[in-house]
N, C-alpha and C. Protein backbone atom coordinates (compact mmCIF):
# COMPACT_ATOMS: atom_id res chain seq x y z
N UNK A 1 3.29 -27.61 46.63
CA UNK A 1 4.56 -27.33 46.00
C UNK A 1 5.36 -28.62 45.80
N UNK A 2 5.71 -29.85 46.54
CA UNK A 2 6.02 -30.86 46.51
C UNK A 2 5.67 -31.80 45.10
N UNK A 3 3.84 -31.60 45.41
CA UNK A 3 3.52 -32.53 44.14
C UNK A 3 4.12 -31.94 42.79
N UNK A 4 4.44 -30.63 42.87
CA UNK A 4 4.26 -30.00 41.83
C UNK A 4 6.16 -30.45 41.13
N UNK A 5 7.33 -30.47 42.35
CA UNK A 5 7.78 -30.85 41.84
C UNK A 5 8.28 -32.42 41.53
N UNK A 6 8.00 -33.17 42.36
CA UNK A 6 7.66 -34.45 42.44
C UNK A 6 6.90 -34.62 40.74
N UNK A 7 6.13 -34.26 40.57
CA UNK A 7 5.75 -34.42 39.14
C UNK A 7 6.21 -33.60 38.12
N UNK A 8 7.34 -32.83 38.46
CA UNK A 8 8.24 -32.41 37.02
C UNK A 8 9.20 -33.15 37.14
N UNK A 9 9.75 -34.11 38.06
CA UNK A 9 10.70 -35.04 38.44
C UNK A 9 10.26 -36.18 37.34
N UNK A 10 9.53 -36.75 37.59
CA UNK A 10 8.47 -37.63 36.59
C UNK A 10 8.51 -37.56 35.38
N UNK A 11 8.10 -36.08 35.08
CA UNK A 11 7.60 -36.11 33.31
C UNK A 11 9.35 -35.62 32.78
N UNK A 12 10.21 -35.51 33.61
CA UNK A 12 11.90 -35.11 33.47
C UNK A 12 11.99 -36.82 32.80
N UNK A 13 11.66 -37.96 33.87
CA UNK A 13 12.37 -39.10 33.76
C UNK A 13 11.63 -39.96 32.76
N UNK A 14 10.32 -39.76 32.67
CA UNK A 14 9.25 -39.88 31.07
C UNK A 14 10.06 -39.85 30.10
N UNK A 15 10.23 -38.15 29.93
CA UNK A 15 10.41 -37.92 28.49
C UNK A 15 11.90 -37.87 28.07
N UNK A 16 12.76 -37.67 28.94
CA UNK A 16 14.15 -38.02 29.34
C UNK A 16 15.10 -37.02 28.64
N UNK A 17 16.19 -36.57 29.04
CA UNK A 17 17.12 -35.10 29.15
C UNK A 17 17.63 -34.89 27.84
N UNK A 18 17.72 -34.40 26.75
CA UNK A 18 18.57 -34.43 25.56
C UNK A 18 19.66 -34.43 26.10
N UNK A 19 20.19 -35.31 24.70
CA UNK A 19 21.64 -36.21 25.11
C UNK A 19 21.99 -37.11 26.21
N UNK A 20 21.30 -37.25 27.49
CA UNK A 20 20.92 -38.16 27.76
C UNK A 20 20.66 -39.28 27.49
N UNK A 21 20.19 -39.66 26.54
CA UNK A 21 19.24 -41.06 25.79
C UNK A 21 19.89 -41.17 24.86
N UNK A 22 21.25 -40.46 24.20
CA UNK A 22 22.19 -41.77 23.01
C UNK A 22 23.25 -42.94 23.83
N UNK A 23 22.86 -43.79 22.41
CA UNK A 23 23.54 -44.28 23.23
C UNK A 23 24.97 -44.40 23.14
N UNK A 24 26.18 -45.13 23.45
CA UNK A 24 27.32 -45.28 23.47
C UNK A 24 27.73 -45.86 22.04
N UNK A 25 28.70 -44.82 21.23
CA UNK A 25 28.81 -45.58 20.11
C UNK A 25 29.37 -47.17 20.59
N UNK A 26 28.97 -47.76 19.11
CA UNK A 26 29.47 -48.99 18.63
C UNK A 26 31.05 -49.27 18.86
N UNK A 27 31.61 -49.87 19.20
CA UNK A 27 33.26 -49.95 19.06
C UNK A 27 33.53 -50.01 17.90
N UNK A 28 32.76 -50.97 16.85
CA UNK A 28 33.06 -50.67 15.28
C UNK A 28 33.46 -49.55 14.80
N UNK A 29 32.15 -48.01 15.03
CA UNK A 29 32.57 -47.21 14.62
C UNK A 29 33.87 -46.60 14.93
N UNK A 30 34.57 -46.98 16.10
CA UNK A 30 35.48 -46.26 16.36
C UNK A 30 36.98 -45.66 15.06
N UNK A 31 37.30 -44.50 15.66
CA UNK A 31 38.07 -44.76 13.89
C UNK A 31 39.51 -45.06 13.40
N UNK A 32 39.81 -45.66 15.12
CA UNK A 32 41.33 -46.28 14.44
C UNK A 32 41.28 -47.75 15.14
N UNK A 33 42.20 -48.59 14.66
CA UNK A 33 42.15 -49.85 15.54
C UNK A 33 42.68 -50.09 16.59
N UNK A 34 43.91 -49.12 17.18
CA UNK A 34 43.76 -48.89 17.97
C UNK A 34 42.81 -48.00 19.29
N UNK A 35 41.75 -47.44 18.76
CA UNK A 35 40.40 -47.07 19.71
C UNK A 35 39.07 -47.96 19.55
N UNK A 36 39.09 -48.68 18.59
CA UNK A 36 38.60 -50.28 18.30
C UNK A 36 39.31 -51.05 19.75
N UNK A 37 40.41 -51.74 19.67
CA UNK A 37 40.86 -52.29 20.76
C UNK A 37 40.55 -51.86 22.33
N UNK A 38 40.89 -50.58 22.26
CA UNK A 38 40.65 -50.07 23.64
C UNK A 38 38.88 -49.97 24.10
N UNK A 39 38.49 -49.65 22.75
CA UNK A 39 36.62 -50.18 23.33
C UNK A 39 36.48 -51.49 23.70
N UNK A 40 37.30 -52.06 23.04
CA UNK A 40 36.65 -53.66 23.39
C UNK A 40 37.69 -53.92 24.77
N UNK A 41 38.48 -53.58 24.99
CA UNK A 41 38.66 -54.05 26.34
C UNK A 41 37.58 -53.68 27.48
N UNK A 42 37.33 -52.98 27.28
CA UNK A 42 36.11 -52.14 28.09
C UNK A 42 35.06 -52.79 28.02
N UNK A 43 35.15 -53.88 27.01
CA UNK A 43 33.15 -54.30 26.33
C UNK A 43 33.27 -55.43 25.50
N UNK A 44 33.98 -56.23 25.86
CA UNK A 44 34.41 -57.60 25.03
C UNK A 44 33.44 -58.10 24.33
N UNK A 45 32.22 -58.43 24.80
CA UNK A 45 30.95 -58.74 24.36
C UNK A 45 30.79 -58.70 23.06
N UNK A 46 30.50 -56.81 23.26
CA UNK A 46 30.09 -56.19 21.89
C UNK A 46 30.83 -56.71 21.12
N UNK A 47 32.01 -56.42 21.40
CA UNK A 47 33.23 -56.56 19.91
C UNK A 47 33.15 -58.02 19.43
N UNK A 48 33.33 -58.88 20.26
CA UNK A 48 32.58 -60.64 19.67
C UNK A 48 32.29 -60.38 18.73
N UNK A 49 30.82 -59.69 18.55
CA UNK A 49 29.75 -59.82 18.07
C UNK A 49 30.09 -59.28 16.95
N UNK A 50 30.31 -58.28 17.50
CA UNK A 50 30.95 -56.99 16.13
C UNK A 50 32.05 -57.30 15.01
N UNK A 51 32.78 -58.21 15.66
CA UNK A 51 34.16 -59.31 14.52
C UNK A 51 33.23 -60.10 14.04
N UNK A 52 32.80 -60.99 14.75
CA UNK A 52 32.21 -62.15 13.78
C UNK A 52 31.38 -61.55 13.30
N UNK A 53 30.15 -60.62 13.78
CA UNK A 53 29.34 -60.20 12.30
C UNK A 53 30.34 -59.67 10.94
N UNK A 54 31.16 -59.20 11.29
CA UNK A 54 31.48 -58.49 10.16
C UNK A 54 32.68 -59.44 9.37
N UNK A 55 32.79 -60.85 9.68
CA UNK A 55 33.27 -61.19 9.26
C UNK A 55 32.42 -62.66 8.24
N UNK A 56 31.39 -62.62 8.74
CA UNK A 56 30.51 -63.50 8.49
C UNK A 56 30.25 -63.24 7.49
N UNK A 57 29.81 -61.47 7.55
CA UNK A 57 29.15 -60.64 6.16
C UNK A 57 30.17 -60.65 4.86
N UNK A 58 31.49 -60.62 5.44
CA UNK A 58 32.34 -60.61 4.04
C UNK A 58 32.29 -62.03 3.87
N UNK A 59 32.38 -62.76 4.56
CA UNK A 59 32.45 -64.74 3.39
C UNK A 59 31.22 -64.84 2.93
N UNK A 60 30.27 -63.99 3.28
CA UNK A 60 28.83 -64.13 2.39
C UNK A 60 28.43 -63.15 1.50
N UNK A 61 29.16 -62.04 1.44
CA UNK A 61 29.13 -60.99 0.35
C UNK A 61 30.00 -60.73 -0.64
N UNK A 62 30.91 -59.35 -0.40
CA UNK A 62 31.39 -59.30 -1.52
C UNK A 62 32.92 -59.90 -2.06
N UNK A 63 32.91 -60.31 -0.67
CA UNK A 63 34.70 -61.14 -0.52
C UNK A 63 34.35 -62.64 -0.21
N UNK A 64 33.43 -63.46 -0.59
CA UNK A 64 33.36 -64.30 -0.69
C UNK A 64 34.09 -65.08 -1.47
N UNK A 65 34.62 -64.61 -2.20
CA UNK A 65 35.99 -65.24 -2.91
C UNK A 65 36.81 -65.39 -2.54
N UNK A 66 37.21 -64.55 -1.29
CA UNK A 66 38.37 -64.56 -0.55
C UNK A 66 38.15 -64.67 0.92
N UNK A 67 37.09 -65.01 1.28
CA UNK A 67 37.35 -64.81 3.13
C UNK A 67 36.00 -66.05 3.09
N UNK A 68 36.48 -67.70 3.26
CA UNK A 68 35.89 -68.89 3.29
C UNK A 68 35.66 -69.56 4.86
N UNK A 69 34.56 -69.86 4.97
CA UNK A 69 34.25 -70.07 6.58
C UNK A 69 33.73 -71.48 6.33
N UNK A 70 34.11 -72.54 7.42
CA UNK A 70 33.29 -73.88 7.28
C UNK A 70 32.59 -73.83 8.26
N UNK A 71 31.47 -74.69 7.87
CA UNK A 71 30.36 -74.62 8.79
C UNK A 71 30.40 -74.81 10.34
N UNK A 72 31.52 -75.10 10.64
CA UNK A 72 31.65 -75.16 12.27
C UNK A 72 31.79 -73.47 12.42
N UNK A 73 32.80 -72.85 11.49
CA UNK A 73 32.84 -71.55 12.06
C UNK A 73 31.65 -70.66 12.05
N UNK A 74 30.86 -70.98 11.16
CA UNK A 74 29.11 -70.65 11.23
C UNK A 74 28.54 -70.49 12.40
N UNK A 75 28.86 -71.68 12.99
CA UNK A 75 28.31 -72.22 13.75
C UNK A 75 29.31 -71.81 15.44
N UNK A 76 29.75 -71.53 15.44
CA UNK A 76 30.56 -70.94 16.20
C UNK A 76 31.52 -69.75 16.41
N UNK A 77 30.50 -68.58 16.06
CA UNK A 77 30.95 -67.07 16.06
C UNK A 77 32.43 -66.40 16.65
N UNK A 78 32.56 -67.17 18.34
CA UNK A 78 32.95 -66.85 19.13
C UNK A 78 34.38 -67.51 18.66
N UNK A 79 34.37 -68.40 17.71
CA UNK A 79 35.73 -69.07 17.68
C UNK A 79 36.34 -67.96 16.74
N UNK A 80 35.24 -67.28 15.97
CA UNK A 80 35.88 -66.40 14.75
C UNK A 80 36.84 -65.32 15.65
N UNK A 81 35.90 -64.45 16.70
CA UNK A 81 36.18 -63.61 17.16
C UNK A 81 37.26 -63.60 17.85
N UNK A 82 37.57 -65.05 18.80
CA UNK A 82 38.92 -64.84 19.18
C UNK A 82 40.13 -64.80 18.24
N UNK A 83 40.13 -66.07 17.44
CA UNK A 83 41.01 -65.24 16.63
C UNK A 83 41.32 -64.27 16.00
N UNK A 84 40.17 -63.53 15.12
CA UNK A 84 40.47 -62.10 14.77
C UNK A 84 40.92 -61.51 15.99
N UNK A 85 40.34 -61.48 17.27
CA UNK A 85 41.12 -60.31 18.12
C UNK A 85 42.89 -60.70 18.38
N UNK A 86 42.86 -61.91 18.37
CA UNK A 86 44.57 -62.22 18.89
C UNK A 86 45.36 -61.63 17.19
N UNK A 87 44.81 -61.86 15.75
CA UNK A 87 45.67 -61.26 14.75
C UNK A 87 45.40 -59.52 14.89
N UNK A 88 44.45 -59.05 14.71
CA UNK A 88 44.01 -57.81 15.46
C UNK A 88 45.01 -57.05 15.85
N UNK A 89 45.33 -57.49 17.25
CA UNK A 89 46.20 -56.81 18.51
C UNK A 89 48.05 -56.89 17.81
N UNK A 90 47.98 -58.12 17.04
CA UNK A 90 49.36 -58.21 16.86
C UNK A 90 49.80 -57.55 15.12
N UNK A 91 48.48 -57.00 14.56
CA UNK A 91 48.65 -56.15 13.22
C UNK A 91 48.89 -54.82 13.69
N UNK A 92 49.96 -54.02 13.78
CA UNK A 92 50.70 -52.90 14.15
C UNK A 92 50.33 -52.30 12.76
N UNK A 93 50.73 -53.08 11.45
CA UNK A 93 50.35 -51.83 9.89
C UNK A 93 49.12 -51.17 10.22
N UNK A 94 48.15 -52.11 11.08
CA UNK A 94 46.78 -51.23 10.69
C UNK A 94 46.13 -50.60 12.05
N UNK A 95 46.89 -50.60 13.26
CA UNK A 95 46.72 -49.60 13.66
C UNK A 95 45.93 -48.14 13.70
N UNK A 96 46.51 -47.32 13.11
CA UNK A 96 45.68 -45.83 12.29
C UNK A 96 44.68 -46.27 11.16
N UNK A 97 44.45 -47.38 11.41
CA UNK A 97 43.69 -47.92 9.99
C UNK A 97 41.93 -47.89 10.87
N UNK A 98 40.59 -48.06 10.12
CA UNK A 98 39.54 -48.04 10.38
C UNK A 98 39.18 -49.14 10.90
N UNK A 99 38.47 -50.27 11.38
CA UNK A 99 38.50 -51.57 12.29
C UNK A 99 38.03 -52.46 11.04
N UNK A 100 37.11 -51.79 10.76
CA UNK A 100 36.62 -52.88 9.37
C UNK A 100 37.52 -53.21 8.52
N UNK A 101 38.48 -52.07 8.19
CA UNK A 101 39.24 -52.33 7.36
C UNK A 101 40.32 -53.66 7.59
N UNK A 102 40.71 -53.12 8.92
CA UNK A 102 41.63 -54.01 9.79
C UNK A 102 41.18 -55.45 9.67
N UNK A 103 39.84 -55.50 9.67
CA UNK A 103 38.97 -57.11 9.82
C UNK A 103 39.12 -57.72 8.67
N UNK A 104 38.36 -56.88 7.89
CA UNK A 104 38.44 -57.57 5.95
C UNK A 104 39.96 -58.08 5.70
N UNK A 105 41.22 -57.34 6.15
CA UNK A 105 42.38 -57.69 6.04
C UNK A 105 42.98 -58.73 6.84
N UNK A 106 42.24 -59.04 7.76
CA UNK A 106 42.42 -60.36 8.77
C UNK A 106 41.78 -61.41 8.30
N UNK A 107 40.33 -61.25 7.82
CA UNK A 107 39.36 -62.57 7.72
C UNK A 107 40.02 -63.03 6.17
N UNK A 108 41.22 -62.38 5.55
CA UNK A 108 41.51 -62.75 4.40
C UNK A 108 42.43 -63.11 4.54
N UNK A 109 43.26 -62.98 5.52
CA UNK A 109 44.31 -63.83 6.12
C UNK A 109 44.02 -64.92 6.97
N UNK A 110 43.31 -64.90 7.82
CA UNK A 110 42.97 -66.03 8.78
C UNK A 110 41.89 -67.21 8.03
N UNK A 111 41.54 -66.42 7.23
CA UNK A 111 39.93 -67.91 6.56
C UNK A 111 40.24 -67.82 5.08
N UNK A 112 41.40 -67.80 4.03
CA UNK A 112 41.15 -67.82 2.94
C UNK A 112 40.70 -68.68 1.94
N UNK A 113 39.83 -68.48 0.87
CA UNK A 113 39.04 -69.95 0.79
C UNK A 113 40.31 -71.03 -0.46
N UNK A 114 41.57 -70.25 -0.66
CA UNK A 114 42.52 -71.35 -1.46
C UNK A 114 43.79 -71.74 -0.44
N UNK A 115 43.83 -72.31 0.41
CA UNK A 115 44.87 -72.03 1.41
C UNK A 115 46.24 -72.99 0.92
């Protein structure tokens, strides 16, 4: 009787519990900037990552006209990210706003390429 459950213990931790195994949304997705902020206090890391990617992607896509990065900031993600988070925290309009949105409206204020 032991082995028997001893080995449904096993093929439990194998194949693993539904819902169990998602994982924690993204802070990106979150859907206001203020629940953006409050993830990233929780998870600073991610959100780094999560500003400067998404800010990287607009000076190389479709706002490249408007959101200009020099190659140090290329080259140094982490410098992007703090500043977006310090304009971020102190943009109150966008608040109830979506995070990306909040970002595209920062990286066009903080990096514009006619200054």
């Amino acid at each position: 009787m032991r082995k028997v459950l001893a080995m449904s213990g096993v093929i439990l931790l194998a194949v693993g519990l539904p819902g169990l195994s998602r994982a924690a949304p993204s802070p990106i997705e979150a859907k206001t900037l203020t629940l953006f902020l409050a993830a990233c206090a929780k998870n600073q890391d991610a959100c780094n990552g999560e500003i400067s990617s998404q800010v990287l992607m607009e000076s190389d896509g479709d706002m490249k006209d408007q959101v200009c990065l020099t190659d140090d900031m290329h080259d140094a993600p982490i410098m992007i990210s703090r500043a977006m988070m310090r304009w971020l925290k102190s943009a109150r309009q966008f608040a109830g706003k979506p995070p990306v949105q909040a970002i595209e409206a920062g990286a066009k204020i903080l990096y514009p390429c006619n200054p």
